[in-house]
Protein backbone atom coordinates (compact mmCIF):
# COMPACT_ATOMS: atom_id res chain seq x y z
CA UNK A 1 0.00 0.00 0.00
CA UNK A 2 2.92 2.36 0.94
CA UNK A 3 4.24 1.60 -2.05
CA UNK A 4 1.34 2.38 -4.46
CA UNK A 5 1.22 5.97 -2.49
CA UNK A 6 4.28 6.71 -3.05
CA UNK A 7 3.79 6.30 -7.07
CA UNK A 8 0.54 8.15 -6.75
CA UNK A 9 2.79 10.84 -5.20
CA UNK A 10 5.61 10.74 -7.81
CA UNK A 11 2.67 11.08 -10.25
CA UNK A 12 0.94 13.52 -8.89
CA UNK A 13 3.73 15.95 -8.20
CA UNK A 14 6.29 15.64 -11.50
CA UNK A 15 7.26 18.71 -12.92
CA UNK A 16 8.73 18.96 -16.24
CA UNK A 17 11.31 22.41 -15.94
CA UNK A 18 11.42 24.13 -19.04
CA UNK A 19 14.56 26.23 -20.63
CA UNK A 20 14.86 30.05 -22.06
CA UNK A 21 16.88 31.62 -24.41
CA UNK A 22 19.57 33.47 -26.31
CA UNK A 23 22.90 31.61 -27.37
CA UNK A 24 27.03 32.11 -26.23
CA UNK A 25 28.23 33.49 -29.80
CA UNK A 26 31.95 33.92 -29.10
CA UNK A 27 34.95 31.93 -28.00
CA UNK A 28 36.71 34.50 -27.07
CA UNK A 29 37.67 34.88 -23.03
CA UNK A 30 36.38 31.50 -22.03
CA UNK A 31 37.55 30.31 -18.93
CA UNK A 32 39.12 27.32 -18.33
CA UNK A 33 40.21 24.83 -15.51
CA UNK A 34 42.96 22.43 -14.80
CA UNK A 35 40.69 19.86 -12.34
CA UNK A 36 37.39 18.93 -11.81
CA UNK A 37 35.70 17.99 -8.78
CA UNK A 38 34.27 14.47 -9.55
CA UNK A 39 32.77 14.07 -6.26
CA UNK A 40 30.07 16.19 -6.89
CA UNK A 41 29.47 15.81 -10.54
CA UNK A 42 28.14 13.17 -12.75
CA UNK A 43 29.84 11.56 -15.74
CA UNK A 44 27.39 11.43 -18.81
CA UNK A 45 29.65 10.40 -21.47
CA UNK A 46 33.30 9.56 -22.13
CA UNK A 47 34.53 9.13 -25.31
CA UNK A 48 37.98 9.31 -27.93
CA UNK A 49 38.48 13.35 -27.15
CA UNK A 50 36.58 14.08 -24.06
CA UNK A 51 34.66 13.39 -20.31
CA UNK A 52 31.78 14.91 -20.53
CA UNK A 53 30.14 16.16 -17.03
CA UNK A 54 27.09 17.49 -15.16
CA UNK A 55 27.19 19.06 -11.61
CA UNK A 56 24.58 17.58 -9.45
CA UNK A 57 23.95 21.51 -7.88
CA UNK A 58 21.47 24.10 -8.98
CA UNK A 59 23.20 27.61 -10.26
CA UNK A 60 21.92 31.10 -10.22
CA UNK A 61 22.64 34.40 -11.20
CA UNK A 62 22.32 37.59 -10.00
CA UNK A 63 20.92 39.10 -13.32
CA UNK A 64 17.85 36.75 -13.60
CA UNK A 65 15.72 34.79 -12.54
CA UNK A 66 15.76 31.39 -13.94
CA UNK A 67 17.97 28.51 -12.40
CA UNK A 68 21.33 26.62 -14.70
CA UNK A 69 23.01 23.47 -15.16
CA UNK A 70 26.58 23.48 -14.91
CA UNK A 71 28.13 21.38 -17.72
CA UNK A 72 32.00 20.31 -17.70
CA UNK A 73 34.06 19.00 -20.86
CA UNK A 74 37.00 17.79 -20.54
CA UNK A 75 39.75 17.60 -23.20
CA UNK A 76 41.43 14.07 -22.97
CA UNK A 77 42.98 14.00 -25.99
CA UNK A 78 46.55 15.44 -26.98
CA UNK A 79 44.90 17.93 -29.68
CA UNK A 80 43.11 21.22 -29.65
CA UNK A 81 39.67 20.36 -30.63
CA UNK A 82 37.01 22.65 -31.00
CA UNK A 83 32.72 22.68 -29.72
CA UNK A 84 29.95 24.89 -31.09
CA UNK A 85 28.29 26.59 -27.91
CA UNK A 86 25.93 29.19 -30.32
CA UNK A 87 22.93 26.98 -30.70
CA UNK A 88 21.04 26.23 -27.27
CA UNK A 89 19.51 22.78 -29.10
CA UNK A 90 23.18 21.50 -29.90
CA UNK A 91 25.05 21.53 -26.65
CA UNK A 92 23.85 19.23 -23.63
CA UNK A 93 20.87 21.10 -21.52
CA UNK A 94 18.59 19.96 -18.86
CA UNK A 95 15.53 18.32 -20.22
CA UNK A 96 13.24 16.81 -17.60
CA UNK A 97 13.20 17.27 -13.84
CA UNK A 98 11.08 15.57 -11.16
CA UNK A 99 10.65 15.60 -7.18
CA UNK A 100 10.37 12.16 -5.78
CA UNK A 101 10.13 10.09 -2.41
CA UNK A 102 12.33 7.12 -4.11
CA UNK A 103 15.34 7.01 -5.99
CA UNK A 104 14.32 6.39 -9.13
CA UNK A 105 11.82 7.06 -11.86
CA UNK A 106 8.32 5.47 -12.57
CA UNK A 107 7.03 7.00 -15.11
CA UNK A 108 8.52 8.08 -18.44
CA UNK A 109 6.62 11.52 -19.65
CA UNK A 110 9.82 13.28 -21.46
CA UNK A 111 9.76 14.96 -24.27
CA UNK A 112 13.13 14.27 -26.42
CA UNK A 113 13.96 15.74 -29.61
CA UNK A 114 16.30 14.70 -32.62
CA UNK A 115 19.60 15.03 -33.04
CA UNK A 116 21.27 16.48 -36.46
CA UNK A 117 21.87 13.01 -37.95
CA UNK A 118 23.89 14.33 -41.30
CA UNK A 119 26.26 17.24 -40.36
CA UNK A 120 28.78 18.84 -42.82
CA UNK A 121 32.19 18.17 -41.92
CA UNK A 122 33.91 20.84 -44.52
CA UNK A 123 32.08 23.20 -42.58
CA UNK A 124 32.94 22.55 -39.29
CA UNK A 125 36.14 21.83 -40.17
CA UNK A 126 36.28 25.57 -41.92
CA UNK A 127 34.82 27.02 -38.74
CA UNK A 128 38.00 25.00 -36.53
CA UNK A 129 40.39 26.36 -39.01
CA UNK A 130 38.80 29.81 -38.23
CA UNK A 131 38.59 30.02 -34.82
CA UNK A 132 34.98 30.61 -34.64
CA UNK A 133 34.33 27.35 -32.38
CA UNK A 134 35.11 27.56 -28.69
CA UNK A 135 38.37 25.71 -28.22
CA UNK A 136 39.62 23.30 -25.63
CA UNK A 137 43.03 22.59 -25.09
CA UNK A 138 44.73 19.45 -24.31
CA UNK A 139 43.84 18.29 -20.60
CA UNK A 140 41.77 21.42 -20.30
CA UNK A 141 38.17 21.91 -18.70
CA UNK A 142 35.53 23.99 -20.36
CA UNK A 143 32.95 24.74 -18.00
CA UNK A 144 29.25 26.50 -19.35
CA UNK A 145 26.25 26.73 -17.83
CA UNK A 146 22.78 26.36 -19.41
CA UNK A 147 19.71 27.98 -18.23
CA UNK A 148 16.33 26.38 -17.36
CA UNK A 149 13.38 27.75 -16.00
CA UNK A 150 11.75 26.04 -12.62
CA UNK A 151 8.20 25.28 -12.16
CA UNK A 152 6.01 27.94 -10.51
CA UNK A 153 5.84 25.36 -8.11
CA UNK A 154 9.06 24.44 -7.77
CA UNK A 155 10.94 26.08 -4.32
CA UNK A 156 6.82 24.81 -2.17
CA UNK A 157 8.30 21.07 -3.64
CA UNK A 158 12.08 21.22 -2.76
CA UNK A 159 10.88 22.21 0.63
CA UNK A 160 7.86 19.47 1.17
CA UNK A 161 10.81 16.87 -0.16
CA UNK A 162 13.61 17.40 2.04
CA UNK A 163 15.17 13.87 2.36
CA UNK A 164 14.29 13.08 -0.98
CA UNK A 165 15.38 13.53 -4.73
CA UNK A 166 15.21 15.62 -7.76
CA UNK A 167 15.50 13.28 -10.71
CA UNK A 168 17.39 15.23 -13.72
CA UNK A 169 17.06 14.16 -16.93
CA UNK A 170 20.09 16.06 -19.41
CA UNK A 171 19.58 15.80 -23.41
CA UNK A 172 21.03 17.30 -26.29
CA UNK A 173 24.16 17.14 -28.39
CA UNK A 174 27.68 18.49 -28.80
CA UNK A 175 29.75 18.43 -32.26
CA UNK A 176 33.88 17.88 -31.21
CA UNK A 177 36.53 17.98 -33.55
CA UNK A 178 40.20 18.42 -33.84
CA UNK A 179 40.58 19.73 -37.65
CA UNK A 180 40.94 16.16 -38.79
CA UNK A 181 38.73 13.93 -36.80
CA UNK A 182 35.12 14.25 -35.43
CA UNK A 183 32.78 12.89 -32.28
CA UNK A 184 29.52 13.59 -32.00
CA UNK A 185 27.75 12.75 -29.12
CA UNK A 186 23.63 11.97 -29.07
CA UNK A 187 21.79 10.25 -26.17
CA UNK A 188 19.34 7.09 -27.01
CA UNK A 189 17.22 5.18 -24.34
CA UNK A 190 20.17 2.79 -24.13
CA UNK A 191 21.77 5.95 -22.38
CA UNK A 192 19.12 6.21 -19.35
CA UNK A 193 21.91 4.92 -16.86
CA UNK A 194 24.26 8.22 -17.68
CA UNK A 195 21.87 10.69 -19.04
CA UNK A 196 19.16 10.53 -15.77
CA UNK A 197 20.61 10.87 -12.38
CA UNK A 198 19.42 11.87 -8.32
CA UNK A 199 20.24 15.16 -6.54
CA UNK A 200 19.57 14.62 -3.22
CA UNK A 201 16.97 17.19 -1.07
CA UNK A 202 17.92 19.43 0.14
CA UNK A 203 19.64 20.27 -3.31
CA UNK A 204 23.04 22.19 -3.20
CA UNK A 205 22.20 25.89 -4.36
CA UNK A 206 25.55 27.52 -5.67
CA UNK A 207 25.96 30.75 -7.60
CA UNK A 208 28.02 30.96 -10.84
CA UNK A 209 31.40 32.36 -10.85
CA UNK A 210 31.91 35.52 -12.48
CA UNK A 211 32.51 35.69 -16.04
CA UNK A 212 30.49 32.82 -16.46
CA UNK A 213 29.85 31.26 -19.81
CA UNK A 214 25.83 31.42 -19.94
CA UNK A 215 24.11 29.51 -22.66
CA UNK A 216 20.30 30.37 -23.20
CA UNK A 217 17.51 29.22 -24.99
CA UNK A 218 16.34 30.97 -28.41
């Protein structure tokens, strides 16, 4: 019976926390670090040129109102490579979010969309050669964080679910590439394991460093 209230409670109470707009459009006096803290942060994807991860911490900002999602990529390759951070739909964002009494997710009401599946690689090899993608040195940290905008209900539910979770569900894609070589990374349902993971109540509120790079939503 406890059981079948507690999904009747997850049901009742999901909230699905929407993103807002405008796009990074420069490269130019990005910031950088040497470490990460993988303690607090959650690996979605490793690959050939880079770890890919997402701070389990809400962000805010001083100049608005919405809450972000700090997002970490790592360089692990021995090349320069280069990301495109101008489109909001083509870098990783948060997607789906959730207050719940267990650990996990019942029910499945996410909204995904596709990623590119043909991209021109003379152009985005044109752009590397042009520095107009955001570069990453070797064994270098980019760190960006994208906005999303919390339920009106949001701050009543963190505070009636102390001791429990918010269950974050990232999406999205990010082109890499080097001048030569590519990676591309998409999420499938295969990915569930990486891509959806618990912050626990009461969730860590930080706010984001200055000169912060802020990605928004068109």
């Amino acid at each position: 019976m406890k059981t079948l209230l507690t999904i009747l409670i997850a049901a009742t109470i999901m909230t699905s926390c929407g993103q807002t707009s405008n796009n990074v459009n420069s490269n130019k006096n990005i910031m950088t670090v040497s470490k990460i803290d993988t303690t607090s942060e959650q690996l979605i994807y490793k690959g050939r040129f880079v770890e890919v991860y997402v701070e389990k911490a809400i962000y805010h900002s001083t100049t608005n109102s919405n809450f972000l999602m700090k997002v970490s990529i790592k360089n692990t390759s021995n090349k320069t490579i280069g990301v495109d951070l101008t489109n909001y739909w083509k870098v990783i964002y948060l997607n789906h979010c959730e207050f719940s009494e267990i650990p996990r997710r019942y029910f499945y009401n996410e909204v995904r969309m596709i990623p590119d599946t043909v991209i021109n690689t003379t152009v985005v090899v044109n752009r590397f050669k042009n520095n107009s993608l955001t570069l990453i040195k070797p064994n270098e940290t980019l760190e960006y964080y994208g906005e999303w905008e919390p339920s009106e209900n949001f701050k009543k539910l963190e505070s009636e679910y102390k001791g429990c979770y918010l269950i974050i569900g990232v999406d999205g894609q990010l082109l890499f590439t080097n001048g030569e070589e590519f990676e591309h990374i998409t999420f499938n349902k295969a990915d569930e394991s990486n891509r959806v993971f618990l912050l626990s109540c009461p969730i860590n509120h930080k706010t984001i460093p200055e000169k912060a790079v802020i990605i928004k939503r068109e």
